[in-house]
Protein backbone atom coordinates (compact mmCIF):
# COMPACT_ATOMS: atom_id res chain seq x y z
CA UNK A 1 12.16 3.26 75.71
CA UNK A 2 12.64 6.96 74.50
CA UNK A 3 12.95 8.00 71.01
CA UNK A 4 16.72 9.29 69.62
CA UNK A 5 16.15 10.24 65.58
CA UNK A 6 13.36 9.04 62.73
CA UNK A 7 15.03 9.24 58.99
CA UNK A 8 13.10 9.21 55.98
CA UNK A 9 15.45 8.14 52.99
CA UNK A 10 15.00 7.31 49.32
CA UNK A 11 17.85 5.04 48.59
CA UNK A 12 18.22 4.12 44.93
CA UNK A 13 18.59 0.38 44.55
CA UNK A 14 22.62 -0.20 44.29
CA UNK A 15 23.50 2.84 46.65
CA UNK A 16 24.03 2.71 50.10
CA UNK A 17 22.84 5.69 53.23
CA UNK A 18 25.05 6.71 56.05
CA UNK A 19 22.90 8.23 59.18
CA UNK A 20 25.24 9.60 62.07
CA UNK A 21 22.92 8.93 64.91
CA UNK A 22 23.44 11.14 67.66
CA UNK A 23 22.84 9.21 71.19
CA UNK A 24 23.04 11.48 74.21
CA UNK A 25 26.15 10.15 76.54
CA UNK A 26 28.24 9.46 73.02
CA UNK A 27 31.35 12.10 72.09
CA UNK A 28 30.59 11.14 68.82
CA UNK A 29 27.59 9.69 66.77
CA UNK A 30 27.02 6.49 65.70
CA UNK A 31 27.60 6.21 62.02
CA UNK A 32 25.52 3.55 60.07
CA UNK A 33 25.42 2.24 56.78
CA UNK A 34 21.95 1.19 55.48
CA UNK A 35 21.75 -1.58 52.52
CA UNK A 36 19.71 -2.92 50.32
CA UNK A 37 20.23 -6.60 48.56
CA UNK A 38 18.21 -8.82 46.78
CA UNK A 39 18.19 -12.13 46.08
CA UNK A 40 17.66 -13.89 42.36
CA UNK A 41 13.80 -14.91 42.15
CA UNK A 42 13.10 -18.94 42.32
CA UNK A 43 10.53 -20.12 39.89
CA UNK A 44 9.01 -21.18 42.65
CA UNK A 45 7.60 -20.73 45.82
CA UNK A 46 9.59 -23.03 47.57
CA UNK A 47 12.90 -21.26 45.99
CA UNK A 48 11.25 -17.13 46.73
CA UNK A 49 13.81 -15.70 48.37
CA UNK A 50 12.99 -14.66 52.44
CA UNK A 51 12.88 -11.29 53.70
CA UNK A 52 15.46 -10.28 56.81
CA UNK A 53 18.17 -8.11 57.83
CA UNK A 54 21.37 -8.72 59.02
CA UNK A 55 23.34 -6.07 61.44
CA UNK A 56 27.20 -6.17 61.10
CA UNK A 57 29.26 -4.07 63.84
CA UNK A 58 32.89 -2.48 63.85
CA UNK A 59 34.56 -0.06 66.42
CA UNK A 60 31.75 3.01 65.68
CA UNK A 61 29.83 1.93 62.91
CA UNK A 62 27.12 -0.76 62.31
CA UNK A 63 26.06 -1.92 59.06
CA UNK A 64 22.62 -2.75 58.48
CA UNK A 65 21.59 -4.79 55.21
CA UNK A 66 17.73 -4.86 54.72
CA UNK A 67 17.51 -8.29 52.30
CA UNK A 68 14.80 -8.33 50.22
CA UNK A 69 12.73 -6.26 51.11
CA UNK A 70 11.40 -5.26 47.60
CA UNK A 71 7.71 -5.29 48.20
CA UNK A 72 5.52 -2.32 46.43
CA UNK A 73 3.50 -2.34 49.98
CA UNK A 74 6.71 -2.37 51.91
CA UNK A 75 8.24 -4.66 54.59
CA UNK A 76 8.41 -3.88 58.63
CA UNK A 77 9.74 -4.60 61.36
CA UNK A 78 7.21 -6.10 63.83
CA UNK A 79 9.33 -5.24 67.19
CA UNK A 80 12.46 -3.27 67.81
CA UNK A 81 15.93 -4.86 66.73
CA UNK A 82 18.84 -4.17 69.28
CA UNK A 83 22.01 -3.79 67.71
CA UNK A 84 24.71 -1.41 69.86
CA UNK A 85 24.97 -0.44 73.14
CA UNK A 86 25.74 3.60 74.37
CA UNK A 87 28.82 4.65 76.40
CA UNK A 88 26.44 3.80 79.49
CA UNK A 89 25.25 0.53 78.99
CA UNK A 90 21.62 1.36 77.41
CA UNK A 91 20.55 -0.37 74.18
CA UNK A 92 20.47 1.52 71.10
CA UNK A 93 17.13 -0.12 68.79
CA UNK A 94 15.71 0.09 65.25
CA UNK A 95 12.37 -0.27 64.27
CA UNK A 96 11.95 0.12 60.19
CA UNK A 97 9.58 0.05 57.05
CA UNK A 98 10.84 0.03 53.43
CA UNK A 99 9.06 -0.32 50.06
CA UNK A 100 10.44 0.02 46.29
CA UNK A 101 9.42 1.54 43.58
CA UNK A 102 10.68 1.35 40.07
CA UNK A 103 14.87 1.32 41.59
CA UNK A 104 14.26 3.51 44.33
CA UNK A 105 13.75 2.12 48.19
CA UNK A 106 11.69 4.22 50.37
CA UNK A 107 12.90 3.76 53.81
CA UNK A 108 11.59 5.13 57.08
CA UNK A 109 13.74 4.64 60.26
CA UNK A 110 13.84 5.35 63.97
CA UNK A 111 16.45 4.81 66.71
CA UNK A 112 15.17 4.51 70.13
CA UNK A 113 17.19 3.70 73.20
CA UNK A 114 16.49 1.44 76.15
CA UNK A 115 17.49 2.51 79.64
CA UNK A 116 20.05 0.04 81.17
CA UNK A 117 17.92 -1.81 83.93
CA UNK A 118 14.53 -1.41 82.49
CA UNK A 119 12.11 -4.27 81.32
């Protein structure tokens, strides 16, 4: 795996990021849109609302929405998440930590790509 771009980003709480990540073999970067949503809080435990993400694609663009990750000591991603492919059939991956603060997400993020063929 070989690394393409790390982003550091504060993100205030109802705005969204666009990162044009630049893979090697693309004409033109990959643009994508980093969210943020939470879910209401149960009274609870049974009805706390999970942490996840979900990744949403279209032509050159993917959307990533980090959901609920609202933790003071931040939330991360244990492995990396595929979710495009590059012009030559390698995988494009995200690993990522976020915290918040006050309304403002701290997010750090890195693209890496995986060689077509390799384990």
């Amino acid at each position: 795996m070989s690394h393409i771009e790390t982003h550091t980003l504060l993100i205030p709480e109802d705005d969204a990021a666009y990162i044009p990540v630049h893979i090697d073999d693309a004409e033109e970067p990959l643009e994508v849109e980093v969210r943020f949503h939470e879910d209401e809080e149960g009274s609870d435990d049974k009805n706390k609302p999970k942490t996840g993400m979900s990744i949403e694609g279209e032509k050159d663009r993917a959307i990533v929405t980090f959901m609920n990750w609202n933790k003071p000591f931040g939330s991360t991603l244990q492995k990396p998440i595929s979710f495009a492919s590059s012009e030559e059939g390698d995988e494009v991956m995200l690993m990522a930590t976020a915290s918040k603060s006050g309304g403002i997400y701290l997010l750090n993020i890195q693209f890496l790509k995986k060689e077509a063929g390799s384990e």
